[in-house]
C-alpha atoms as a PDB file:
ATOM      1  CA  UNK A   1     -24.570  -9.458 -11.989  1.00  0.00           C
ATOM      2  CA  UNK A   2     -21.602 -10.667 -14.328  1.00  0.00           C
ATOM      3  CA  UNK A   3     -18.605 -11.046 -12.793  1.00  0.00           C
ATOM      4  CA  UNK A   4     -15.561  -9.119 -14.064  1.00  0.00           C
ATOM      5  CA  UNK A   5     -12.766 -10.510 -15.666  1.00  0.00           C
ATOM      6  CA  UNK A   6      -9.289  -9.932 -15.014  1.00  0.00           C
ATOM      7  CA  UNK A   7      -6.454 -11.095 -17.265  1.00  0.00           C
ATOM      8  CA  UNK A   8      -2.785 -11.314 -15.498  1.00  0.00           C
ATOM      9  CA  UNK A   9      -0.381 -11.778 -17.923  1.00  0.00           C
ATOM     10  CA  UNK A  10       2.949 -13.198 -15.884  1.00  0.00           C
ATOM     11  CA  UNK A  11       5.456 -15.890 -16.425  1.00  0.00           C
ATOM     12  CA  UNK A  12       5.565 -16.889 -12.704  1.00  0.00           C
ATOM     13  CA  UNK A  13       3.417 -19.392 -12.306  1.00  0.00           C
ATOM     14  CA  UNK A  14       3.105 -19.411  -8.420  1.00  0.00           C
ATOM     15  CA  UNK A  15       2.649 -15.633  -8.451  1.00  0.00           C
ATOM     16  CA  UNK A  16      -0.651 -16.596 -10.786  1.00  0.00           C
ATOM     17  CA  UNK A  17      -1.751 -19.555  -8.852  1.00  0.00           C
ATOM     18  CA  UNK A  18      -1.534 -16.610  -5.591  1.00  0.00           C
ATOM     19  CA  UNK A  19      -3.362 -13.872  -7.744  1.00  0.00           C
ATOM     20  CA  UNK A  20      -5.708 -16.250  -9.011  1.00  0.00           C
ATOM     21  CA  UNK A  21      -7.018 -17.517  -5.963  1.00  0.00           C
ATOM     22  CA  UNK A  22      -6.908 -14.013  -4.473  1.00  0.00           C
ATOM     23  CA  UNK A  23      -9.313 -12.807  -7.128  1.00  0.00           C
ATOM     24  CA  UNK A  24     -11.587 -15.965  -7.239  1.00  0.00           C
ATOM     25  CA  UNK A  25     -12.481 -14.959  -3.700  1.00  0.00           C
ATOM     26  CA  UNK A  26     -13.448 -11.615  -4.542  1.00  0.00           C
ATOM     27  CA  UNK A  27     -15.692 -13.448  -7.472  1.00  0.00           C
ATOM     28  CA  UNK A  28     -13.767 -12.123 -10.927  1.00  0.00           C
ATOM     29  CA  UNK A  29     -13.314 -14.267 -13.853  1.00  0.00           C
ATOM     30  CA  UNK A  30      -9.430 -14.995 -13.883  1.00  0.00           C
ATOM     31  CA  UNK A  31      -7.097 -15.283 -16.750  1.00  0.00           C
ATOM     32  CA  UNK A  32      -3.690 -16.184 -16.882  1.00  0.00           C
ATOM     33  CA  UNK A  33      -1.032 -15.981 -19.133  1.00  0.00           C
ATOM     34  CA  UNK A  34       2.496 -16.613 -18.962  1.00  0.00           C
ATOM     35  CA  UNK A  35       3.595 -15.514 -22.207  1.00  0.00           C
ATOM     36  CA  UNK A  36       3.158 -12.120 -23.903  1.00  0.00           C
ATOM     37  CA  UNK A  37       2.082 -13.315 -26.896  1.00  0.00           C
ATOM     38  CA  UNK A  38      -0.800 -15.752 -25.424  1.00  0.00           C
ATOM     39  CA  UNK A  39      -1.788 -12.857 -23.158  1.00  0.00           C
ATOM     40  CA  UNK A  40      -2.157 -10.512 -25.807  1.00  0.00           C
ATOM     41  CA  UNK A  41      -4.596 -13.486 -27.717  1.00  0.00           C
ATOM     42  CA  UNK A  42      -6.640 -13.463 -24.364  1.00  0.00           C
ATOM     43  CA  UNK A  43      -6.754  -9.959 -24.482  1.00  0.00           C
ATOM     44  CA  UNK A  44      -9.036 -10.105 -27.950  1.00  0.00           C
ATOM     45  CA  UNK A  45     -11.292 -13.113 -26.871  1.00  0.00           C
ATOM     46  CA  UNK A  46     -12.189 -11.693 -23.279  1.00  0.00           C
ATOM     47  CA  UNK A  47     -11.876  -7.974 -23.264  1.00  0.00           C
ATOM     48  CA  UNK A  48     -11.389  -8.090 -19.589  1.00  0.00           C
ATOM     49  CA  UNK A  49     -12.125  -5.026 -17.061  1.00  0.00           C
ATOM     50  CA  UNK A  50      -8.526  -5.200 -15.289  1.00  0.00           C
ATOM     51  CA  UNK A  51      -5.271  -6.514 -16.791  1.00  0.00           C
ATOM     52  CA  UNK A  52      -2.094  -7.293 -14.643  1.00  0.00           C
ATOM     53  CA  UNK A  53       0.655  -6.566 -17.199  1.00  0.00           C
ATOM     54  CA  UNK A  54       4.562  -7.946 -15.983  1.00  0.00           C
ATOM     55  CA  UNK A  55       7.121  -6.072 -17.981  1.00  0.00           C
ATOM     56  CA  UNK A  56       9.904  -9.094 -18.015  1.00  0.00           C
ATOM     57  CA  UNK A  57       8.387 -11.900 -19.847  1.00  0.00           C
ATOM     58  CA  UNK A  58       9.758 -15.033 -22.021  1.00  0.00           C
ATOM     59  CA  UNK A  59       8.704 -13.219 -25.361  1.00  0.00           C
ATOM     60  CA  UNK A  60       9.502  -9.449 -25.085  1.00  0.00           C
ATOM     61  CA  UNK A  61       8.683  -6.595 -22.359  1.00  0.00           C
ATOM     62  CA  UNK A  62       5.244  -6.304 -21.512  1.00  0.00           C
ATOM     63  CA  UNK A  63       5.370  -2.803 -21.013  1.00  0.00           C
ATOM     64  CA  UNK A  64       5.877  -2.021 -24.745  1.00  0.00           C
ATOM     65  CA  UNK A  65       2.265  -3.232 -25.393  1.00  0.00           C
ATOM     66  CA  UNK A  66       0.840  -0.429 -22.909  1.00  0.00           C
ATOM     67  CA  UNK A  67      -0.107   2.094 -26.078  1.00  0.00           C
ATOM     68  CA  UNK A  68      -1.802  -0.820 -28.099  1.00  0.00           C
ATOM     69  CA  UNK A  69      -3.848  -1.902 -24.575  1.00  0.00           C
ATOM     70  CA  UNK A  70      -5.211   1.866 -23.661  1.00  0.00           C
ATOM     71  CA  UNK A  71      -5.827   2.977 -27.063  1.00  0.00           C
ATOM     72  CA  UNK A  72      -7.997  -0.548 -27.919  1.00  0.00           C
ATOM     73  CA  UNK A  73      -9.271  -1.400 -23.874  1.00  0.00           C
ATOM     74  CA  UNK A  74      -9.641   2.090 -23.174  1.00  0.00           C
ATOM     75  CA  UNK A  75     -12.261   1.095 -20.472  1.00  0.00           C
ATOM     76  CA  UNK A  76      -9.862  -1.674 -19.067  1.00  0.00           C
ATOM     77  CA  UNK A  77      -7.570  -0.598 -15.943  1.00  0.00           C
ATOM     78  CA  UNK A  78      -4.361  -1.311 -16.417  1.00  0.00           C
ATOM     79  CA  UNK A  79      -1.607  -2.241 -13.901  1.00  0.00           C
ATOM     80  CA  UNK A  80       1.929  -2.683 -14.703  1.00  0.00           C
ATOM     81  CA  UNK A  81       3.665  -4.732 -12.847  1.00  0.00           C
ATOM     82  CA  UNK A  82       7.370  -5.286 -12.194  1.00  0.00           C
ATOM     83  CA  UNK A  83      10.105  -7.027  -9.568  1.00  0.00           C
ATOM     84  CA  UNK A  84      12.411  -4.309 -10.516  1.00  0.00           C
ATOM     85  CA  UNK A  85      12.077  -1.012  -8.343  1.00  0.00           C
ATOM     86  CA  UNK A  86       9.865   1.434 -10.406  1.00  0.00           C
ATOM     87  CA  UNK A  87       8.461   4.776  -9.917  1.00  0.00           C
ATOM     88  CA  UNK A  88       5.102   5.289  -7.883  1.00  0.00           C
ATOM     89  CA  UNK A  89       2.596   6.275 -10.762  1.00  0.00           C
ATOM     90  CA  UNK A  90      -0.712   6.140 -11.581  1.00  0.00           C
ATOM     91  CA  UNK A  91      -2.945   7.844 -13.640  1.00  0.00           C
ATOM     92  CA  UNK A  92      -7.215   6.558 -14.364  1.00  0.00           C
ATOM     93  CA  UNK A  93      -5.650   4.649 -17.565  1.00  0.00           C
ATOM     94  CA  UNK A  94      -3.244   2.812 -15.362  1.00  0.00           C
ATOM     95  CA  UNK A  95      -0.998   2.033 -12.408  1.00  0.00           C
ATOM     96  CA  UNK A  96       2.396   0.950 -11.987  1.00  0.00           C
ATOM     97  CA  UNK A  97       2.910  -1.601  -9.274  1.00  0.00           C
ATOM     98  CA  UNK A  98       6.078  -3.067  -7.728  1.00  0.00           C
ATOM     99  CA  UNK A  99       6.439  -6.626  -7.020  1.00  0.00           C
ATOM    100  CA  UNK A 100       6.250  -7.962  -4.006  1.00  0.00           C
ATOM    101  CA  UNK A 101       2.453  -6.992  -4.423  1.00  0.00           C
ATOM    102  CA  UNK A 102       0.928  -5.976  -0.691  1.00  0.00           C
ATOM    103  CA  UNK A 103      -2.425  -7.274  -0.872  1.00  0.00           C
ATOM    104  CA  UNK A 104      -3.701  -4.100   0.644  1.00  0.00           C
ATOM    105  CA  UNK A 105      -2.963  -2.685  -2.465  1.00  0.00           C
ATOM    106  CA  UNK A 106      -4.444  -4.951  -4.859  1.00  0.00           C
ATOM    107  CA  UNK A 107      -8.063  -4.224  -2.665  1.00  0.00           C
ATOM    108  CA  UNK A 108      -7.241  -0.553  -3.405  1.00  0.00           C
ATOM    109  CA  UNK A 109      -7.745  -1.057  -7.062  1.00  0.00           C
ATOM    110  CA  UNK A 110     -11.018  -1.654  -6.419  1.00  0.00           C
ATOM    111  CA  UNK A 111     -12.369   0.564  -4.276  1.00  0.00           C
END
């Protein structure tokens, strides 16, 4: 079976050494970005199955490329994630998430 790819697209680079390890071990393909612009050149070559979006990156607010990622990934899942207290959301198109990530969580997204 292929593994699934997941692209995190985050300027902290421990946070993406910590989510890439974490998803190794469940056996995805993990991509990491730390700028919105190389994340959004990712997104085109891989097409992955989840994306980790941060809103507050180097190059512009993450969150303002949600429209563009559901209308052309429509069968990625797509979680938002921020360290700035946001509302509990989700819908099957996406989830918001609030950093500190409980890794609880992150296994829900899965399930």
């Amino acid at each position: 079976m292929k593994a699934k790819k997941i692209l995190l697209i985050d300027d902290e680079r421990d946070f993406g050494v910590l989510m890439k390890s974490f998803f190794t071990r469940k056996n995805f393909e993990v991509y990491h970005a730390v700028t919105l612009a190389e994340g959004m050149k990712i997104l085109d070559e891989i097409e992955p199955d989840y994306i980790f979006l941060d809103n507050n990156l180097p190059d512009g607010l993450g969150w303002g490329k949600t429209e563009y990622i559901l209308v052309n990934y429509p069968k990625a899942q797509l979680n938002l994630i921020s360290a700035y207290h946001v509302p509990k959301t989700s819908a099957s198109s996406f989830r918001i998430l609030e950093k500190p990530l409980v890794m609880e969580e992150l296994n829900r997204i899965f399930e």
